[in-house]
PDB file of N, CA and C in Angstrom:
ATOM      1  N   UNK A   1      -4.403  10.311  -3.827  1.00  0.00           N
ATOM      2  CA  UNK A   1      -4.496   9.140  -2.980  1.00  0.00           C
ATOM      3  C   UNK A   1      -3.152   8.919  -2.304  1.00  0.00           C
ATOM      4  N   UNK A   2      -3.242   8.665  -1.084  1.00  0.00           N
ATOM      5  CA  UNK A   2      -1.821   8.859  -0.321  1.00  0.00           C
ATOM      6  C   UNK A   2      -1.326   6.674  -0.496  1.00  0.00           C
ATOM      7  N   UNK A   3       0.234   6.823  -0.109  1.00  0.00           N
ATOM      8  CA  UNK A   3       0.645   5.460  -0.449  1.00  0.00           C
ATOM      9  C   UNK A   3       1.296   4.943   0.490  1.00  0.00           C
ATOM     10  N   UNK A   4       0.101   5.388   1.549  1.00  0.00           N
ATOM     11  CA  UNK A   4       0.235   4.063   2.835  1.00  0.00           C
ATOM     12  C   UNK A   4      -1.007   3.473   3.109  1.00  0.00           C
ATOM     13  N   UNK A   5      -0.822   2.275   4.083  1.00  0.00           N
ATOM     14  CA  UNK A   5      -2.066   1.444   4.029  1.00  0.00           C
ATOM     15  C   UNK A   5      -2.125   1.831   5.571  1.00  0.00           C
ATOM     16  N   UNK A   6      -3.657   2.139   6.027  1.00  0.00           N
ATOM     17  CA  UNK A   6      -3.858   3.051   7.558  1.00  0.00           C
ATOM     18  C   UNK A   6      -3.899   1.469   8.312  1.00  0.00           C
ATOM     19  N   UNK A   7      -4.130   0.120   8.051  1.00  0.00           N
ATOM     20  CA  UNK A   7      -3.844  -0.569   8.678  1.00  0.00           C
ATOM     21  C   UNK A   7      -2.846  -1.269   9.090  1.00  0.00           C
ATOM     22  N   UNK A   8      -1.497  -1.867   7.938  1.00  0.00           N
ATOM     23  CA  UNK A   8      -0.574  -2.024   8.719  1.00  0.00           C
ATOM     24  C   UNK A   8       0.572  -0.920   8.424  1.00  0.00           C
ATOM     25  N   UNK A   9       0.538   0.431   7.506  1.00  0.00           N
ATOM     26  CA  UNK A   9       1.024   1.019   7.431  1.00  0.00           C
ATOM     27  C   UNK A   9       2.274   0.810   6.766  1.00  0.00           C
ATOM     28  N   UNK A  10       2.354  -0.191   5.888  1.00  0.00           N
ATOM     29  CA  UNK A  10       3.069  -0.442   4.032  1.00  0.00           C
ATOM     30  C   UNK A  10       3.344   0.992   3.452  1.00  0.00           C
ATOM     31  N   UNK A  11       3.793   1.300   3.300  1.00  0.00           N
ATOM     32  CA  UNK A  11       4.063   2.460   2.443  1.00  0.00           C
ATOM     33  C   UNK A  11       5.732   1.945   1.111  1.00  0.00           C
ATOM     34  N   UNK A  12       5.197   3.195   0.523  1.00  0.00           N
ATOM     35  CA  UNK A  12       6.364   3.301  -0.573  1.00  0.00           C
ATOM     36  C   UNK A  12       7.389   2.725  -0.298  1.00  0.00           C
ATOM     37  N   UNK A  13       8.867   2.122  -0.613  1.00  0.00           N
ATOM     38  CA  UNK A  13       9.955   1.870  -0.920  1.00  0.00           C
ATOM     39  C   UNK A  13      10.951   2.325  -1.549  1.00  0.00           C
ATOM     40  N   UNK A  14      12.082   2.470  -2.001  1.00  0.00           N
ATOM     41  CA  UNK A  14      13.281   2.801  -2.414  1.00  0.00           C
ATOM     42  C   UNK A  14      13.770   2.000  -2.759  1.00  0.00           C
ATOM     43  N   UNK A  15      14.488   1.899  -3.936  1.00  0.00           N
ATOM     44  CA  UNK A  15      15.532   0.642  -4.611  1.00  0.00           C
ATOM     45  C   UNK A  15      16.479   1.164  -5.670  1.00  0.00           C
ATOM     46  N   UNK A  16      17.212   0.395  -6.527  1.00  0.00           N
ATOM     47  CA  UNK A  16      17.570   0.578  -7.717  1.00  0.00           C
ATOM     48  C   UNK A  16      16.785  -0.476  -8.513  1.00  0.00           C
ATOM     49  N   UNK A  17      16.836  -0.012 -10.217  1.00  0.00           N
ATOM     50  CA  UNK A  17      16.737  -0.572 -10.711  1.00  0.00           C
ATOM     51  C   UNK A  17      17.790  -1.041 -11.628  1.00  0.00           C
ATOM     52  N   UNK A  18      17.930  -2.319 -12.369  1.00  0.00           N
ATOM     53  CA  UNK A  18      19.389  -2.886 -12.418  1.00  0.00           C
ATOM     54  C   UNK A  18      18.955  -2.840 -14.123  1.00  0.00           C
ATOM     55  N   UNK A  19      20.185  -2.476 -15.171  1.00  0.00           N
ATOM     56  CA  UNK A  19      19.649  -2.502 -16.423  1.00  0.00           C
ATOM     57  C   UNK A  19      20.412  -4.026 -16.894  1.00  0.00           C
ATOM     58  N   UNK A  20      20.204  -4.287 -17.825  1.00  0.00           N
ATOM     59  CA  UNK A  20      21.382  -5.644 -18.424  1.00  0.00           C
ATOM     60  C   UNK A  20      22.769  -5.601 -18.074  1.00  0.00           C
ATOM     61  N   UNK A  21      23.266  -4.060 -17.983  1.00  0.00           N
ATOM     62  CA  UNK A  21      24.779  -3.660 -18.425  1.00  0.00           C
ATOM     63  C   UNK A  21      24.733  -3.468 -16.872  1.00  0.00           C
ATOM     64  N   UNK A  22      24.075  -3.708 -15.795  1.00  0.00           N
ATOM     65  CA  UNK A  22      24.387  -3.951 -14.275  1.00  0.00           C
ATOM     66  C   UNK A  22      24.162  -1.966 -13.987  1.00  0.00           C
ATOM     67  N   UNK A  23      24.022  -1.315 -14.915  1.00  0.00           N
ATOM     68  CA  UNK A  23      23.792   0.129 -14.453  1.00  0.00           C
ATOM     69  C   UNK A  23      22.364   0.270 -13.611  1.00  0.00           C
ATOM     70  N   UNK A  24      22.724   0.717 -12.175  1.00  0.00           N
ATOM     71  CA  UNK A  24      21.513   1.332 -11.397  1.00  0.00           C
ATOM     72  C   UNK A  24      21.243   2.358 -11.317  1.00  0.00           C
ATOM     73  N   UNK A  25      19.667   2.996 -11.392  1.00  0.00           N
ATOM     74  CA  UNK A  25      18.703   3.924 -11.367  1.00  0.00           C
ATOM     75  C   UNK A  25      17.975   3.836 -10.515  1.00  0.00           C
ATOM     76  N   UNK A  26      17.780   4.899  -9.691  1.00  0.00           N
ATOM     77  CA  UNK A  26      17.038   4.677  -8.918  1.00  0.00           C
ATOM     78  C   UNK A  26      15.496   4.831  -8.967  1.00  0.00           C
ATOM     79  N   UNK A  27      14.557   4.101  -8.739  1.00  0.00           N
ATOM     80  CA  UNK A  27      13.198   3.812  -8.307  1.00  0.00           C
ATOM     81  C   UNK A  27      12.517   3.857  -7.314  1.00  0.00           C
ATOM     82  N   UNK A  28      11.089   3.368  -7.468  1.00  0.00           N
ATOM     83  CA  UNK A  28       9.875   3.396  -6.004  1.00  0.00           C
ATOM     84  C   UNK A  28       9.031   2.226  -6.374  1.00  0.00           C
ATOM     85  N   UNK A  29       9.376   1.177  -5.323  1.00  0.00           N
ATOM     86  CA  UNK A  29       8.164   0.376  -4.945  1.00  0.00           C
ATOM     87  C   UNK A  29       7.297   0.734  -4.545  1.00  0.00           C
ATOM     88  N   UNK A  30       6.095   0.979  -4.672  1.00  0.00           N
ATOM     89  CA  UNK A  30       4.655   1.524  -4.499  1.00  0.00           C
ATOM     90  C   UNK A  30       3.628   0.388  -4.280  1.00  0.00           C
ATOM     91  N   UNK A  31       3.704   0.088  -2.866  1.00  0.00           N
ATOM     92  CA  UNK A  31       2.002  -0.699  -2.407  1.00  0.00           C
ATOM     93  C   UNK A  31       0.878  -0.882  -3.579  1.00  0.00           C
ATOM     94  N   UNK A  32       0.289  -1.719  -3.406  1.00  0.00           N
ATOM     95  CA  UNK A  32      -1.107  -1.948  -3.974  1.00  0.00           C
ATOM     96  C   UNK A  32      -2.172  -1.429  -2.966  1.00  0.00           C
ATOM     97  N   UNK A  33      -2.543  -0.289  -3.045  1.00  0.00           N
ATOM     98  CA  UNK A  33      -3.105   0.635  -2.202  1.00  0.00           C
ATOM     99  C   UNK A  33      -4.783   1.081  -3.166  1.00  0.00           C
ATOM    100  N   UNK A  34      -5.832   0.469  -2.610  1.00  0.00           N
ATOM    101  CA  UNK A  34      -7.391   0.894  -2.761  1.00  0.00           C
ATOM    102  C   UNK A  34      -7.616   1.479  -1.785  1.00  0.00           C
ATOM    103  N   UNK A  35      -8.619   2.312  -1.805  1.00  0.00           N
ATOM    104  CA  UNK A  35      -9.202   3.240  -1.110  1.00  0.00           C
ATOM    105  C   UNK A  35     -10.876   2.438  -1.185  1.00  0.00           C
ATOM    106  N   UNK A  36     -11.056   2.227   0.286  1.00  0.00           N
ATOM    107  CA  UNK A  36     -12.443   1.055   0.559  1.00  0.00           C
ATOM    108  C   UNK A  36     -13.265   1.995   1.259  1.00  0.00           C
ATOM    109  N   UNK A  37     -14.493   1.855   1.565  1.00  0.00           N
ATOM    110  CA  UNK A  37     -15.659   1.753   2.786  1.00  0.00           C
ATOM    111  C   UNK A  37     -15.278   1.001   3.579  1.00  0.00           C
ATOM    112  N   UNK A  38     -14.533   1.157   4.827  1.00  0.00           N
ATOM    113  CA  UNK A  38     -14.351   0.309   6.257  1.00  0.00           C
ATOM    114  C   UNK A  38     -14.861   0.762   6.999  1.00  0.00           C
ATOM    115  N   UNK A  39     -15.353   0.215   7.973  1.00  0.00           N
ATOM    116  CA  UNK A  39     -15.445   0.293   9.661  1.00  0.00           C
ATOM    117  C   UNK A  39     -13.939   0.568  10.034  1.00  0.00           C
ATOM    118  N   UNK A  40     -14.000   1.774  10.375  1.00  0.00           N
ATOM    119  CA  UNK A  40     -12.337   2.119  11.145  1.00  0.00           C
ATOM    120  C   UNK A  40     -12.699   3.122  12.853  1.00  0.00           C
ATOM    121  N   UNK A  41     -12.261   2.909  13.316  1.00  0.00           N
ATOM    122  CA  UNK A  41     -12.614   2.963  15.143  1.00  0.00           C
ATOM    123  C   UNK A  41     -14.364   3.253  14.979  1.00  0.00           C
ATOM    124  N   UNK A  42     -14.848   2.314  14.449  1.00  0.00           N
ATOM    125  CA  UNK A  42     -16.841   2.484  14.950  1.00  0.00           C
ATOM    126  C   UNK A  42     -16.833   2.974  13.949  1.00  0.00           C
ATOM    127  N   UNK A  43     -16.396   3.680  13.107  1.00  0.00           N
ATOM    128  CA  UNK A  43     -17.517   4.890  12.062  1.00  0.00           C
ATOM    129  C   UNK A  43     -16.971   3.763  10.549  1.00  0.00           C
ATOM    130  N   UNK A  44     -18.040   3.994   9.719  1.00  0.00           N
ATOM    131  CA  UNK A  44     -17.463   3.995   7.837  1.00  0.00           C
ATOM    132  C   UNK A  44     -17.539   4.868   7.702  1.00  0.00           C
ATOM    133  N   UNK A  45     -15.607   5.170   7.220  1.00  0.00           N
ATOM    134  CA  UNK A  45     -15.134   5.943   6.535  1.00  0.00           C
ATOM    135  C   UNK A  45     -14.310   5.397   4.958  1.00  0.00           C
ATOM    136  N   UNK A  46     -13.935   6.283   4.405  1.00  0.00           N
ATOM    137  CA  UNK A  46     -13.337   5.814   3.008  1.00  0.00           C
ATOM    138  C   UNK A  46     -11.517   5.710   3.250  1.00  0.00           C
ATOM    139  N   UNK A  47     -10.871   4.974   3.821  1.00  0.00           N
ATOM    140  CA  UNK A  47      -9.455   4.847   4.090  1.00  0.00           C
ATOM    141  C   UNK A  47      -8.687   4.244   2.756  1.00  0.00           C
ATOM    142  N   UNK A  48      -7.912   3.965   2.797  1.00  0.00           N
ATOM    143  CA  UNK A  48      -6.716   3.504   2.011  1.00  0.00           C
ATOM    144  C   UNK A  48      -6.064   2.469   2.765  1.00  0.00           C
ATOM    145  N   UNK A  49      -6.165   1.306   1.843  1.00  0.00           N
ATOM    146  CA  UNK A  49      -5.916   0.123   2.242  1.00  0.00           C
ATOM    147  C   UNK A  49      -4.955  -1.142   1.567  1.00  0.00           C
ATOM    148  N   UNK A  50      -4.016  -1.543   1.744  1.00  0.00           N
ATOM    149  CA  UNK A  50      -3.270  -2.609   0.729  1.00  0.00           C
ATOM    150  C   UNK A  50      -3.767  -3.345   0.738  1.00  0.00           C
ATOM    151  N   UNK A  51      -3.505  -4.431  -0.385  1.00  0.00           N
ATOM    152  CA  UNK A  51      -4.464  -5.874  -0.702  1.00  0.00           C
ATOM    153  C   UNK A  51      -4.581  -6.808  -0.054  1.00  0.00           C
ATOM    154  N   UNK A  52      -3.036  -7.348   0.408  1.00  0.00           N
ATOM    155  CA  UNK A  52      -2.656  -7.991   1.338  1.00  0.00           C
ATOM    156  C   UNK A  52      -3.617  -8.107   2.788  1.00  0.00           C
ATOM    157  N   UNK A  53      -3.892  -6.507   3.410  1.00  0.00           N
ATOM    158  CA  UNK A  53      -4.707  -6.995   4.391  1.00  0.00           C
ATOM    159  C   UNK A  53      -6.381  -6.801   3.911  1.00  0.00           C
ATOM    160  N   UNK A  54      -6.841  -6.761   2.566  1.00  0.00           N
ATOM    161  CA  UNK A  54      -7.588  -7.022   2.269  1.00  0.00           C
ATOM    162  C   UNK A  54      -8.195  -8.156   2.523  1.00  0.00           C
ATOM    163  N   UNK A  55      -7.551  -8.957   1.186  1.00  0.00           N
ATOM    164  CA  UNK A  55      -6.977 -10.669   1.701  1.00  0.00           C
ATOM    165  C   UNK A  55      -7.247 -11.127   2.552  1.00  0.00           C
ATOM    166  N   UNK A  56      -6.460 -10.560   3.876  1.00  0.00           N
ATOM    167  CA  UNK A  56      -6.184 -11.184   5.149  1.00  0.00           C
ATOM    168  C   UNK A  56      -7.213 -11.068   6.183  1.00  0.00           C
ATOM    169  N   UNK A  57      -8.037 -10.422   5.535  1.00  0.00           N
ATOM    170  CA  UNK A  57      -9.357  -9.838   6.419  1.00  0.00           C
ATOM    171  C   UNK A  57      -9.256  -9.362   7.504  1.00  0.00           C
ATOM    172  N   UNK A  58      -8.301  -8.630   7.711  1.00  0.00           N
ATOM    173  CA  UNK A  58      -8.318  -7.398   8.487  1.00  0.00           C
ATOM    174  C   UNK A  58      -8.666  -6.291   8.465  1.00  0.00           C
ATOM    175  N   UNK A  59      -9.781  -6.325   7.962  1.00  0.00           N
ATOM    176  CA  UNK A  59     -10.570  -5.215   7.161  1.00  0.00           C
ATOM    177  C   UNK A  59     -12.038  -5.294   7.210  1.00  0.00           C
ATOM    178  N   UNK A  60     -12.988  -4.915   7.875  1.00  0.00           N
ATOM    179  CA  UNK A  60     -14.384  -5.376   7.436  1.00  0.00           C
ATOM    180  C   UNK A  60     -14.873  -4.138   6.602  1.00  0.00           C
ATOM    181  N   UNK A  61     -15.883  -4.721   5.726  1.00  0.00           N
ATOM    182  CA  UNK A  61     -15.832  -3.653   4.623  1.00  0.00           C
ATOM    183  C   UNK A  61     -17.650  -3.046   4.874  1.00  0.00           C
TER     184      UNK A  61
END
């Protein structure tokens, strides 16, 4: 499953992560990414989608 959303196109992130002792590691923020039944240009197809524009109903399912 890929970790972008085909509607507003959210994808992965980059950060550190910080321990108690202030030591950083680096990490990945990763979308909340489902894979739906949408209407995407006229056809249902099965896309990949974040929640957010779930939510937001930018999405008809």
């Amino acid at each position: 499953m890929s970790h972008k959303c085909v509607i507003c196109g959210k994808g992965s992130t980059s950060g550190n992560t910080v321990s108690h002792s202030n030591k950083a590691s680096k990490r990945l923020f990763k979308p909340n990414i489902q894979s739906l039944n949408i209407l995407f240009n006229g056809k249902k197809t099965r896309e990949c989608v974040c929640t957010s524009c779930i939510k937001s109903d930018k999405v008809k399912k």
